[in-house]
PDB file of N, CA and C in Angstrom:
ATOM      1  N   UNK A   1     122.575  79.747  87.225  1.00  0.00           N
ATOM      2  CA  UNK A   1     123.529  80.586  86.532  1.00  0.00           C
ATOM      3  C   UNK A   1     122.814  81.748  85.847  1.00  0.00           C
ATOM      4  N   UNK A   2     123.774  82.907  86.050  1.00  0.00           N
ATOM      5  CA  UNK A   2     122.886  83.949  85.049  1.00  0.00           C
ATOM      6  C   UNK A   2     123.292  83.712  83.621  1.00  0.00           C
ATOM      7  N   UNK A   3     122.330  84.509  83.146  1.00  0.00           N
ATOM      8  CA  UNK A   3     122.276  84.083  81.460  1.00  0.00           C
ATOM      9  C   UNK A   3     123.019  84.837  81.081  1.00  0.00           C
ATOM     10  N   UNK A   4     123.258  86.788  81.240  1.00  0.00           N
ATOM     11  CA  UNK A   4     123.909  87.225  80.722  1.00  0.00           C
ATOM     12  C   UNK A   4     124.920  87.463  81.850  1.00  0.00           C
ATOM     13  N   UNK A   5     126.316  87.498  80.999  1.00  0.00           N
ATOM     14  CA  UNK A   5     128.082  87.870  81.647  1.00  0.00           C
ATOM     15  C   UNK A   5     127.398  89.107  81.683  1.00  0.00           C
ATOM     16  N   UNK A   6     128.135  89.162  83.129  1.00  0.00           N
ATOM     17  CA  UNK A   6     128.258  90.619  83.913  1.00  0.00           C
ATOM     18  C   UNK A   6     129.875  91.322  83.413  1.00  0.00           C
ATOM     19  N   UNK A   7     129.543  92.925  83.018  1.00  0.00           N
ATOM     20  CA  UNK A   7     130.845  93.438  82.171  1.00  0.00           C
ATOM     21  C   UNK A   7     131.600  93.589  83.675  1.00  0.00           C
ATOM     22  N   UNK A   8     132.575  93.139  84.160  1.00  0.00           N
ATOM     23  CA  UNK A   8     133.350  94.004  84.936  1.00  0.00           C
ATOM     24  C   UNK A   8     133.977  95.337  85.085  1.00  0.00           C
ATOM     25  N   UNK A   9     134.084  96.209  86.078  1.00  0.00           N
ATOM     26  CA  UNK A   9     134.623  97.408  86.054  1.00  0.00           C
ATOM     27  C   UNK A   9     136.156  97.276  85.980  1.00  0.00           C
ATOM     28  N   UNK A  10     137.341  96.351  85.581  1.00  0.00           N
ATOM     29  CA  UNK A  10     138.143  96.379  85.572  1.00  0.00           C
ATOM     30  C   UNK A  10     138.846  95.971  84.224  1.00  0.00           C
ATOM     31  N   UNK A  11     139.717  96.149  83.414  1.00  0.00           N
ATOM     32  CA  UNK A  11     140.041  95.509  82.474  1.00  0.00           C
ATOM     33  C   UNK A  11     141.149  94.057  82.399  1.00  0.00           C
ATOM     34  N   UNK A  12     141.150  93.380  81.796  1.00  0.00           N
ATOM     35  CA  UNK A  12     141.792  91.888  82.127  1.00  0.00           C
ATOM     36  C   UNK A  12     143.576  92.476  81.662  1.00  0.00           C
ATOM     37  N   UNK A  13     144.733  91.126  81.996  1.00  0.00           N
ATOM     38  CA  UNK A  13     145.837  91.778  82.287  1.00  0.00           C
ATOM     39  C   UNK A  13     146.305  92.472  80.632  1.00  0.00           C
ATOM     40  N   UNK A  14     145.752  91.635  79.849  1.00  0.00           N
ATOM     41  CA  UNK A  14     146.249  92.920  78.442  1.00  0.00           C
ATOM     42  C   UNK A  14     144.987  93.729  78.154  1.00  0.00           C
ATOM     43  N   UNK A  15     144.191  94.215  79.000  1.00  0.00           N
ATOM     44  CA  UNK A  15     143.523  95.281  78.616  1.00  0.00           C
ATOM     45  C   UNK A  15     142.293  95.126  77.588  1.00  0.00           C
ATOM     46  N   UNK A  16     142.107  93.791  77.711  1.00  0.00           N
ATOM     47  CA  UNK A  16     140.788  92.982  77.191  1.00  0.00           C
ATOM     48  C   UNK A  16     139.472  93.282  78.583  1.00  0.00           C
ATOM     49  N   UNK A  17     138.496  92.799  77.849  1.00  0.00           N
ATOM     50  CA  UNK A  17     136.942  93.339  78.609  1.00  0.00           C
ATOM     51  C   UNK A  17     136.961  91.841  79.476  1.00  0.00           C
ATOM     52  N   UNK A  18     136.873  91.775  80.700  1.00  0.00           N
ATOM     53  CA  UNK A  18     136.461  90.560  81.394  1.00  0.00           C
ATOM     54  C   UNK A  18     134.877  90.664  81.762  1.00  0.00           C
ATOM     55  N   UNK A  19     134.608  89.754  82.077  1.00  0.00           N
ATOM     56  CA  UNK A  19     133.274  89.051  81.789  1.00  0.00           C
ATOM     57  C   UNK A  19     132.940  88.011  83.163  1.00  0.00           C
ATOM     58  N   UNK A  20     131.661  87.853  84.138  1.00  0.00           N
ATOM     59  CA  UNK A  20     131.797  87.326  85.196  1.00  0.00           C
ATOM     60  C   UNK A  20     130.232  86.414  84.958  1.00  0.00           C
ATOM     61  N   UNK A  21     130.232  85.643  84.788  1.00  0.00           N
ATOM     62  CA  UNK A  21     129.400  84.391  84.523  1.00  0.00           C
ATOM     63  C   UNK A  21     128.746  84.104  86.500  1.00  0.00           C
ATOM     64  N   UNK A  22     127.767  84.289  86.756  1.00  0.00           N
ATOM     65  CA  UNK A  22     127.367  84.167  88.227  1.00  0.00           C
ATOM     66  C   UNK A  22     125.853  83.561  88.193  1.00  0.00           C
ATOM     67  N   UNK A  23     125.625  83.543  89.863  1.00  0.00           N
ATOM     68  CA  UNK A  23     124.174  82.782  90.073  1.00  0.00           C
ATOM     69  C   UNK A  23     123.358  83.940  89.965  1.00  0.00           C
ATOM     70  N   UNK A  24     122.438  83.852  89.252  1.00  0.00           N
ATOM     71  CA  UNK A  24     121.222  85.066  88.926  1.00  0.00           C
ATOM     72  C   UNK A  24     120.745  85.977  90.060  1.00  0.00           C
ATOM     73  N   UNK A  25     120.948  85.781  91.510  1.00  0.00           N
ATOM     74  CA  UNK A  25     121.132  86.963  92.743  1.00  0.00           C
ATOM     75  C   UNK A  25     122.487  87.355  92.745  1.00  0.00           C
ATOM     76  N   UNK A  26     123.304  87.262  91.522  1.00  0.00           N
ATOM     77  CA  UNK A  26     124.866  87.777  91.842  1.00  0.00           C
ATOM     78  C   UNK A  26     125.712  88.577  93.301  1.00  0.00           C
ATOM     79  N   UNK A  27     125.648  86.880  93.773  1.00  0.00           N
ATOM     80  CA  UNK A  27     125.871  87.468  95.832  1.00  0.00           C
ATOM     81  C   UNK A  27     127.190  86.653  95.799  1.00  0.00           C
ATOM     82  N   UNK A  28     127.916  86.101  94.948  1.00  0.00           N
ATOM     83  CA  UNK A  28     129.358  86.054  95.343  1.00  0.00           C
ATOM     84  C   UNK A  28     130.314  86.829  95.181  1.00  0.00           C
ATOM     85  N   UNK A  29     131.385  86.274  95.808  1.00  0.00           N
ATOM     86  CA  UNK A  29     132.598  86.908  95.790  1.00  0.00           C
ATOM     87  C   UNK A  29     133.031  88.184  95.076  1.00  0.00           C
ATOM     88  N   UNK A  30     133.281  87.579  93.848  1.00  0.00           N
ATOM     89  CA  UNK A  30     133.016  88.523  92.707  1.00  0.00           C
ATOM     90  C   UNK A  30     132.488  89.161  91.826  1.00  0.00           C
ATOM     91  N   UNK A  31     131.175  89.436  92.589  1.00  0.00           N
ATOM     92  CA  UNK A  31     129.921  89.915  92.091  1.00  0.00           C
ATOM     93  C   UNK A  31     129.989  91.469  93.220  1.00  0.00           C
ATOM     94  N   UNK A  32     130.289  90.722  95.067  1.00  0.00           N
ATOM     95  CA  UNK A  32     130.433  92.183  95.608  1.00  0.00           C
ATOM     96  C   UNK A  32     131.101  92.848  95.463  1.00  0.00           C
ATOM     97  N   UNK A  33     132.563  92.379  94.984  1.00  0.00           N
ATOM     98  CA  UNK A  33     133.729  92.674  94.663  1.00  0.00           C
ATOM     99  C   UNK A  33     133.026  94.079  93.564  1.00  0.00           C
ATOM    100  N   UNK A  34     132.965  93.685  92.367  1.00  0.00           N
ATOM    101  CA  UNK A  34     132.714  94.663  91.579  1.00  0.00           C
ATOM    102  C   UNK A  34     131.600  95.538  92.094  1.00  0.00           C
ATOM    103  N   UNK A  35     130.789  95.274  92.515  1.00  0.00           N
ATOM    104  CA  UNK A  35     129.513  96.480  93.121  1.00  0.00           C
ATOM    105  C   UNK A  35     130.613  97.224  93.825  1.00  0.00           C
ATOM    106  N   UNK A  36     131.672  96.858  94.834  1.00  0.00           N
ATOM    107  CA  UNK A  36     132.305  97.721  95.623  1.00  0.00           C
ATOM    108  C   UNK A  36     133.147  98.806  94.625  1.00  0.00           C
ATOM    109  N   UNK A  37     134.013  97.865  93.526  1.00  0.00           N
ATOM    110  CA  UNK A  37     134.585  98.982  92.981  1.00  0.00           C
ATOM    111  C   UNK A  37     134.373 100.096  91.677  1.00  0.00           C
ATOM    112  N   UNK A  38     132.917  99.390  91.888  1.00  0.00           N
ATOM    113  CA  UNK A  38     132.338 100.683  90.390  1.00  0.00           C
ATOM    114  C   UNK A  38     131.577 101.615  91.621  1.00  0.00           C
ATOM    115  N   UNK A  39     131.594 101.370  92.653  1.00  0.00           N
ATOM    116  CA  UNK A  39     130.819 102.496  93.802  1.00  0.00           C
ATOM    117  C   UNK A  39     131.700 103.281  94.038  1.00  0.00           C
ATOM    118  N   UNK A  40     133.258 102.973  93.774  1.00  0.00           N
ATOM    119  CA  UNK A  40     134.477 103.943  93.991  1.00  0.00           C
ATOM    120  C   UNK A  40     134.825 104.446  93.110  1.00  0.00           C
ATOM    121  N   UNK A  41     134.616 103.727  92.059  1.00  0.00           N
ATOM    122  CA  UNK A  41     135.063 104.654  90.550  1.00  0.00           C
ATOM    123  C   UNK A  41     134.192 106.004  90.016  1.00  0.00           C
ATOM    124  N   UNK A  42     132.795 105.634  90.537  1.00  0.00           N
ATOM    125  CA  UNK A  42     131.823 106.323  90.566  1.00  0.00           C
ATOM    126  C   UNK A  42     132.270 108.100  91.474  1.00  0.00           C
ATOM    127  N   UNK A  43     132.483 107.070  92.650  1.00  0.00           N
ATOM    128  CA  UNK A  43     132.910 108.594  93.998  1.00  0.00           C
ATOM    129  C   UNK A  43     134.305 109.061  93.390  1.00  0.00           C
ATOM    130  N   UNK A  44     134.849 108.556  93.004  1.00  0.00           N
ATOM    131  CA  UNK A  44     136.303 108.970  92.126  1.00  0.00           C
ATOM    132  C   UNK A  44     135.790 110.546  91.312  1.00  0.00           C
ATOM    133  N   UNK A  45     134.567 109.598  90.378  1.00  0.00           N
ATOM    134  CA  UNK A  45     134.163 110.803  89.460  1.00  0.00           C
ATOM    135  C   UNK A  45     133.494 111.579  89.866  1.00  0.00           C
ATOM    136  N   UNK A  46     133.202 111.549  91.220  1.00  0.00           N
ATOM    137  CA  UNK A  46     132.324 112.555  91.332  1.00  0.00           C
ATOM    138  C   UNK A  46     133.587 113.786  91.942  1.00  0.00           C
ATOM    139  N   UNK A  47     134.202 113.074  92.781  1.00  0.00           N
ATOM    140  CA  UNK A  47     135.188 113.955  93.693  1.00  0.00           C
ATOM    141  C   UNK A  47     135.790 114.887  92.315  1.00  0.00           C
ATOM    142  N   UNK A  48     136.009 114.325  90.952  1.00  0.00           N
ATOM    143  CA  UNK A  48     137.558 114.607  90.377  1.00  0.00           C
ATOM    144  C   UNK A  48     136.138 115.616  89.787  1.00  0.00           C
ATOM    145  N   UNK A  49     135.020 116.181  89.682  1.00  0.00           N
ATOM    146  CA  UNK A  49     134.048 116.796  88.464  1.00  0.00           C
ATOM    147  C   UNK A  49     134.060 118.053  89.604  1.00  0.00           C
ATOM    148  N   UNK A  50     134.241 118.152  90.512  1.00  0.00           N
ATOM    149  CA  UNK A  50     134.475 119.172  91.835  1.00  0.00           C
ATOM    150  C   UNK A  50     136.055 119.527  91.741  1.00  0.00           C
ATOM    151  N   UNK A  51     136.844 118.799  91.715  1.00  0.00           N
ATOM    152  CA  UNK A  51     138.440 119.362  91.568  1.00  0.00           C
ATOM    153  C   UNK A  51     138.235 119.936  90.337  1.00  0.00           C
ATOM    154  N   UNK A  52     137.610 119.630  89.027  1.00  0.00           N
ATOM    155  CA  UNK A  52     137.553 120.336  88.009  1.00  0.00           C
ATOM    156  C   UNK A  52     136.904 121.861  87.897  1.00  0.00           C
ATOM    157  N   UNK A  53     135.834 121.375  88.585  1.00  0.00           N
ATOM    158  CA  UNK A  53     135.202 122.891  88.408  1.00  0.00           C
ATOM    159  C   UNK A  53     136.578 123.692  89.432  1.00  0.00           C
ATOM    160  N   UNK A  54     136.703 123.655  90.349  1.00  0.00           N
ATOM    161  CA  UNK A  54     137.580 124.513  91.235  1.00  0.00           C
ATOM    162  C   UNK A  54     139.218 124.782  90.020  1.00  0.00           C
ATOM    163  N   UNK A  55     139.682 124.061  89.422  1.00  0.00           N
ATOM    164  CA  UNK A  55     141.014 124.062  89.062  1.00  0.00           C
ATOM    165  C   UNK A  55     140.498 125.209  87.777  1.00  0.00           C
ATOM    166  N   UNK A  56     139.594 124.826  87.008  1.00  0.00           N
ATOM    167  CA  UNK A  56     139.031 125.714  85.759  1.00  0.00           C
ATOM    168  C   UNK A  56     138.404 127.474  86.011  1.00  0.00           C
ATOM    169  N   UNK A  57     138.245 127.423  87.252  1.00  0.00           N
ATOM    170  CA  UNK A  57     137.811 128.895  87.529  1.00  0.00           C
ATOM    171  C   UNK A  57     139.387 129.253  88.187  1.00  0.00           C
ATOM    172  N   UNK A  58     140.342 128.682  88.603  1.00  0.00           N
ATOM    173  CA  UNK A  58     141.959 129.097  88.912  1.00  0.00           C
ATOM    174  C   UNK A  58     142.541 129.337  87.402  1.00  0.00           C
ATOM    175  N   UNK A  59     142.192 130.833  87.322  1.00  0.00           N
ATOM    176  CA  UNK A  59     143.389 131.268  86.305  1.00  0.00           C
ATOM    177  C   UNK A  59     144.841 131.167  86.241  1.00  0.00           C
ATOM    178  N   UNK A  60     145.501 130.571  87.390  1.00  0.00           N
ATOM    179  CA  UNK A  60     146.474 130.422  87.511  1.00  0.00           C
ATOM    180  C   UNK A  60     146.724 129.062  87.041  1.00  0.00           C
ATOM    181  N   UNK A  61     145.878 127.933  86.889  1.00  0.00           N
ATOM    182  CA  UNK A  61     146.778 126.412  86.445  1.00  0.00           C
ATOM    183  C   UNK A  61     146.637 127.072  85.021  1.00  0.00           C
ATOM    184  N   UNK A  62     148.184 126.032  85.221  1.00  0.00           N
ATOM    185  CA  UNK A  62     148.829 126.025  83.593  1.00  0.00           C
ATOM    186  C   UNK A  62     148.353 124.491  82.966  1.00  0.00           C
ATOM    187  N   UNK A  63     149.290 124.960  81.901  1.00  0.00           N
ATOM    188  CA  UNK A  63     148.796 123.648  80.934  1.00  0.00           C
ATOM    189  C   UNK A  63     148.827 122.263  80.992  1.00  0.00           C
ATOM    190  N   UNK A  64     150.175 121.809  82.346  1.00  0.00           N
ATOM    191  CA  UNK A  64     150.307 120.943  82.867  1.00  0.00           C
ATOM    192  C   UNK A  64     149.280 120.619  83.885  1.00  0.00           C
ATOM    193  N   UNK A  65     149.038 120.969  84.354  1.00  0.00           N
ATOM    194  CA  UNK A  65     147.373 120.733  85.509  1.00  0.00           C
ATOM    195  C   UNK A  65     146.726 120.279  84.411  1.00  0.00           C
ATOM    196  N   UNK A  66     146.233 121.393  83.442  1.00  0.00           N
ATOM    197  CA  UNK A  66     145.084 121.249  83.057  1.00  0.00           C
ATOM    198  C   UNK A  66     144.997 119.584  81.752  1.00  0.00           C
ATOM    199  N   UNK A  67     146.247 119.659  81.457  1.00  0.00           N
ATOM    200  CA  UNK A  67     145.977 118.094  80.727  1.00  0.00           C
ATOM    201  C   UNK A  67     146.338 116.927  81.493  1.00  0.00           C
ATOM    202  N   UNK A  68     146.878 117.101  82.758  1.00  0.00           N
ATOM    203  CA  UNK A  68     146.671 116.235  83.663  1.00  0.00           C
ATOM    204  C   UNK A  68     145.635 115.565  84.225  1.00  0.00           C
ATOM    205  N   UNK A  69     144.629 116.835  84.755  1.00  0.00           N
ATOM    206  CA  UNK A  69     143.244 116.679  84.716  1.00  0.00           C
ATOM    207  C   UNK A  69     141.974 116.396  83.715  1.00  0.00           C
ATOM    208  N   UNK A  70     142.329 116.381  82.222  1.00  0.00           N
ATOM    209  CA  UNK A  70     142.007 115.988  81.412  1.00  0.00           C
ATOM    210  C   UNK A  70     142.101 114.363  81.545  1.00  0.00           C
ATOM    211  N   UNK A  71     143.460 114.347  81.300  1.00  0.00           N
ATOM    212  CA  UNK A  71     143.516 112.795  81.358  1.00  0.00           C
ATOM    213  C   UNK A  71     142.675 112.149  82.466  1.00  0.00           C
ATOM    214  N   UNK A  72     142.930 112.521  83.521  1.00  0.00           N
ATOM    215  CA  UNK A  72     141.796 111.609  84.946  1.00  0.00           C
ATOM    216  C   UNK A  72     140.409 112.041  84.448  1.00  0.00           C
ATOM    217  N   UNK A  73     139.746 113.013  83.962  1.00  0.00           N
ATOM    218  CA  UNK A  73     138.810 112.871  83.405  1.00  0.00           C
ATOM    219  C   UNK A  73     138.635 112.182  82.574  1.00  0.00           C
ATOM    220  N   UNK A  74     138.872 112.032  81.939  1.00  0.00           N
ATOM    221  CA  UNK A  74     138.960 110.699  80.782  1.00  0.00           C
ATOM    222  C   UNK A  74     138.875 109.198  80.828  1.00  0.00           C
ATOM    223  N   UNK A  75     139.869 109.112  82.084  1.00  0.00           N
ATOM    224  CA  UNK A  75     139.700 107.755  82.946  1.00  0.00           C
ATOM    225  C   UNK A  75     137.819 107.789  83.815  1.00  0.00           C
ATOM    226  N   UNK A  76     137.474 108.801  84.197  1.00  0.00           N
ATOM    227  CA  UNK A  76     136.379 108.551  85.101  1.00  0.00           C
ATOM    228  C   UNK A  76     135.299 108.769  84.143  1.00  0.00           C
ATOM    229  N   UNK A  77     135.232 109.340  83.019  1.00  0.00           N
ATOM    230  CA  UNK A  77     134.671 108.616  81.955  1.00  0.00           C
ATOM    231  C   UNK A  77     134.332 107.152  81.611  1.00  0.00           C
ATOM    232  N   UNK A  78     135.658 106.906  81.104  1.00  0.00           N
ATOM    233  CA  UNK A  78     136.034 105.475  80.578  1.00  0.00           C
ATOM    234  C   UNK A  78     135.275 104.916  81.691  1.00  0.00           C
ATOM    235  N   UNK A  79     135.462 104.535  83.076  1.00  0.00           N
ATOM    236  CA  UNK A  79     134.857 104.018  84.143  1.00  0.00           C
ATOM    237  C   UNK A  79     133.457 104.267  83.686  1.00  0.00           C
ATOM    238  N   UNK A  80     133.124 105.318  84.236  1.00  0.00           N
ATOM    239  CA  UNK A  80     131.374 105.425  84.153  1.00  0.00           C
ATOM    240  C   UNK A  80     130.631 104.834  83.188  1.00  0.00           C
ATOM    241  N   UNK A  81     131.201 104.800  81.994  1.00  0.00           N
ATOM    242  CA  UNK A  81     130.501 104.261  80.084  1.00  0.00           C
ATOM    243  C   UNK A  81     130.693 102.715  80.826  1.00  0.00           C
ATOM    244  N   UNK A  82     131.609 102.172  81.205  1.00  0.00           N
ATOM    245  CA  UNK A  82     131.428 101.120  81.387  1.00  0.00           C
ATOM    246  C   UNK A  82     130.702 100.572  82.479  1.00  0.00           C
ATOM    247  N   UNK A  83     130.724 100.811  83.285  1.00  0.00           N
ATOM    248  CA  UNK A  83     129.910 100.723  84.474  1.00  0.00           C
ATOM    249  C   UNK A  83     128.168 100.950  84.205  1.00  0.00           C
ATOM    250  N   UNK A  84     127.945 101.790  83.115  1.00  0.00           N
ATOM    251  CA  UNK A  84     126.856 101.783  82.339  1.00  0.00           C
ATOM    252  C   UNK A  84     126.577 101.374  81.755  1.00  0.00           C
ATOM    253  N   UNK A  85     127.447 100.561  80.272  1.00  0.00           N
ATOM    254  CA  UNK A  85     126.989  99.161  79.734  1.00  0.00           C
ATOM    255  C   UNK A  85     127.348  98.300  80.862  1.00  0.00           C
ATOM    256  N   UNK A  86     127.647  98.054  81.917  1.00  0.00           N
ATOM    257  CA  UNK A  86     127.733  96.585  82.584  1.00  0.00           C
ATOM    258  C   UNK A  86     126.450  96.710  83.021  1.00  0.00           C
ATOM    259  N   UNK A  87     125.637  97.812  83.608  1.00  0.00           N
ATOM    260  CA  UNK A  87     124.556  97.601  84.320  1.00  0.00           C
ATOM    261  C   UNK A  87     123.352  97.691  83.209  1.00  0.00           C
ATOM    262  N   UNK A  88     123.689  98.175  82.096  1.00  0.00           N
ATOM    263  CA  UNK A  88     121.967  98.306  81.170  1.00  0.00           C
ATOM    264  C   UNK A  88     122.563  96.821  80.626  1.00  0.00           C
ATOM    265  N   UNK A  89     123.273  96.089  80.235  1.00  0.00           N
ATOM    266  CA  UNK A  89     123.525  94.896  79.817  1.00  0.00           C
ATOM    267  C   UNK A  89     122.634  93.975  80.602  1.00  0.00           C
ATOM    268  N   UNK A  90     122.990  94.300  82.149  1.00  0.00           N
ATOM    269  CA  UNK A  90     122.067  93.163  82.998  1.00  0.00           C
ATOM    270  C   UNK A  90     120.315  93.562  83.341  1.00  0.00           C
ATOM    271  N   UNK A  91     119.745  94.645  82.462  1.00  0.00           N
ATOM    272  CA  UNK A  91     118.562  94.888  82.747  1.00  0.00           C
ATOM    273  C   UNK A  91     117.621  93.635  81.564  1.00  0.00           C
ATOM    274  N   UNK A  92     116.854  93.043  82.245  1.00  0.00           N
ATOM    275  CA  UNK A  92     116.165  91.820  81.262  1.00  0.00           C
ATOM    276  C   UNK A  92     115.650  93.029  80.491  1.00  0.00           C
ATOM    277  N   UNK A  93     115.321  92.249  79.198  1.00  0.00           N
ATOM    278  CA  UNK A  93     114.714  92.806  78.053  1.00  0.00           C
ATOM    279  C   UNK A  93     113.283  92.646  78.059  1.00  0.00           C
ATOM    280  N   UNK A  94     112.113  93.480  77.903  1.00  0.00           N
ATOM    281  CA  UNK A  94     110.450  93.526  78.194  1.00  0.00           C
ATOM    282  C   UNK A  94     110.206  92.310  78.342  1.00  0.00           C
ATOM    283  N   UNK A  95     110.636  91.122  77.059  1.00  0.00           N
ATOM    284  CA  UNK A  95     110.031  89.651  77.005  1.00  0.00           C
ATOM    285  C   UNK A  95     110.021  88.968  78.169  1.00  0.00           C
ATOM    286  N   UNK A  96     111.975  89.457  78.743  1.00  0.00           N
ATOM    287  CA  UNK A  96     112.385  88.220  79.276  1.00  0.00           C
ATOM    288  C   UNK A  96     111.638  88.450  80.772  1.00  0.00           C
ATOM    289  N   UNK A  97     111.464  90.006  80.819  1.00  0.00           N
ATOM    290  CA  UNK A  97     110.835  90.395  82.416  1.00  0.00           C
ATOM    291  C   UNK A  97     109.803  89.614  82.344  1.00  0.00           C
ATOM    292  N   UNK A  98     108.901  89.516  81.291  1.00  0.00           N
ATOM    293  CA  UNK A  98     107.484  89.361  81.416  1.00  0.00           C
ATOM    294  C   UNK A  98     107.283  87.647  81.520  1.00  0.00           C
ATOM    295  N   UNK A  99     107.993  87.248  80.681  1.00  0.00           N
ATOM    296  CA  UNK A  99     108.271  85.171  81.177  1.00  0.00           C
ATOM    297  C   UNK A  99     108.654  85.257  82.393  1.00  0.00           C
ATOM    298  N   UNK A 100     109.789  86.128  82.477  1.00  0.00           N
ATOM    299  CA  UNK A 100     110.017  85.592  84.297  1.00  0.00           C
ATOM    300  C   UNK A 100     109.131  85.852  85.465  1.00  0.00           C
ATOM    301  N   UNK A 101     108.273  87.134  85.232  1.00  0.00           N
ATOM    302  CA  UNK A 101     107.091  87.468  86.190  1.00  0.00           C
ATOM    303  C   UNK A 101     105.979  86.417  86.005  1.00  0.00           C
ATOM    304  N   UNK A 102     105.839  85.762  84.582  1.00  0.00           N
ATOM    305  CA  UNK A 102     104.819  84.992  84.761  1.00  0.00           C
ATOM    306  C   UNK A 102     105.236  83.360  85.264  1.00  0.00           C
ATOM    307  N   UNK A 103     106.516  83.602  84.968  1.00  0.00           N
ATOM    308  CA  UNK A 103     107.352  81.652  85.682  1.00  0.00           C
ATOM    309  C   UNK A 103     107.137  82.032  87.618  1.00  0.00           C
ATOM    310  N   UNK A 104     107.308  83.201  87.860  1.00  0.00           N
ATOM    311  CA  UNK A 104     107.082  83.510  89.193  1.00  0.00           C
ATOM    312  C   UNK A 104     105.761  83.380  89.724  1.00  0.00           C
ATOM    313  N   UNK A 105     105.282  83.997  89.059  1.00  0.00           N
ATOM    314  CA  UNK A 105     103.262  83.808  89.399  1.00  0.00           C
ATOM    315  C   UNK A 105     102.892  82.679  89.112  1.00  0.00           C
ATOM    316  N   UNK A 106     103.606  81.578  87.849  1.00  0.00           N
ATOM    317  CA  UNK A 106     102.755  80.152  88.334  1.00  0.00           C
ATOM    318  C   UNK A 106     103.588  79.533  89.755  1.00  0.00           C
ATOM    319  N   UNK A 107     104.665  79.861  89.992  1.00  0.00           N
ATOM    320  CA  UNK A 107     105.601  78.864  90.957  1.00  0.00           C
ATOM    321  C   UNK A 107     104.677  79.426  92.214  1.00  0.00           C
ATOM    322  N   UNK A 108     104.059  80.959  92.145  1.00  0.00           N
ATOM    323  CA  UNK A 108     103.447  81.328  93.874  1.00  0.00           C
ATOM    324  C   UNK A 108     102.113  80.521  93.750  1.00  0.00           C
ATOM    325  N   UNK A 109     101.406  79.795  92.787  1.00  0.00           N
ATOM    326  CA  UNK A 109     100.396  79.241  92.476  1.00  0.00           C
ATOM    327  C   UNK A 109     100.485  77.870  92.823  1.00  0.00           C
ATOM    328  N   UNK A 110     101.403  77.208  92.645  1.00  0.00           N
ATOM    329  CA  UNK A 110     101.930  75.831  93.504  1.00  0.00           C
ATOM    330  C   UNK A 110     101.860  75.860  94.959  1.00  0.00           C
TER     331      UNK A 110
END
């Protein structure tokens, strides 16, 4: 089991933080599951930071575009911050790298 809950990229049904408890190569179900959809939320933001620049040099959108597009910016925000604490959350901390490189180097010593 891994030690630390993996943050999910999705929020639970009232909008609480879910949390995915897995085997330390996080290769199930719902481990690819989420790699797949923070890789889309990601291309989401990248696509919508290109509709932005293009809509912001159109002197012609009005105010409705433009807080429309606010808001989805906001969402691909929200995505990315999280998708960024889910992944610096699962980076071991100096100690824990350094016990586990050395639990590895006695086990290749057996």
């Amino acid at each position: 089991m891994s030690v630390r809950p993996r943050l999910l990229p999705w929020p639970g049904p009232a909008g609480q933080r879910c949390y995915l408890v897995s085997d330390a190569e996080s290769t199930g179900y719902l481990s690819k599951l989420a790699d797949e959809m923070e890789a889309v939320q990601l291309q989401m933001g990248t696509e919508l930071i290109g509709h932005a620049r293009l809509m912001l040099s159109d002197r012609k959108a009005d105010a409705r575009e433009l807080r429309y597009l606010s808001n989805r910016l906001i969402e691909a925000l929200q995505d990315a911050l999280r998708i960024s604490e889910s992944r610096g959350g699962r980076i071991p901390a100096p100690d824990e790298a350094e016990s586990d490189g050395a639990a590895r180097t006695d086990e290749g010593a057996q």
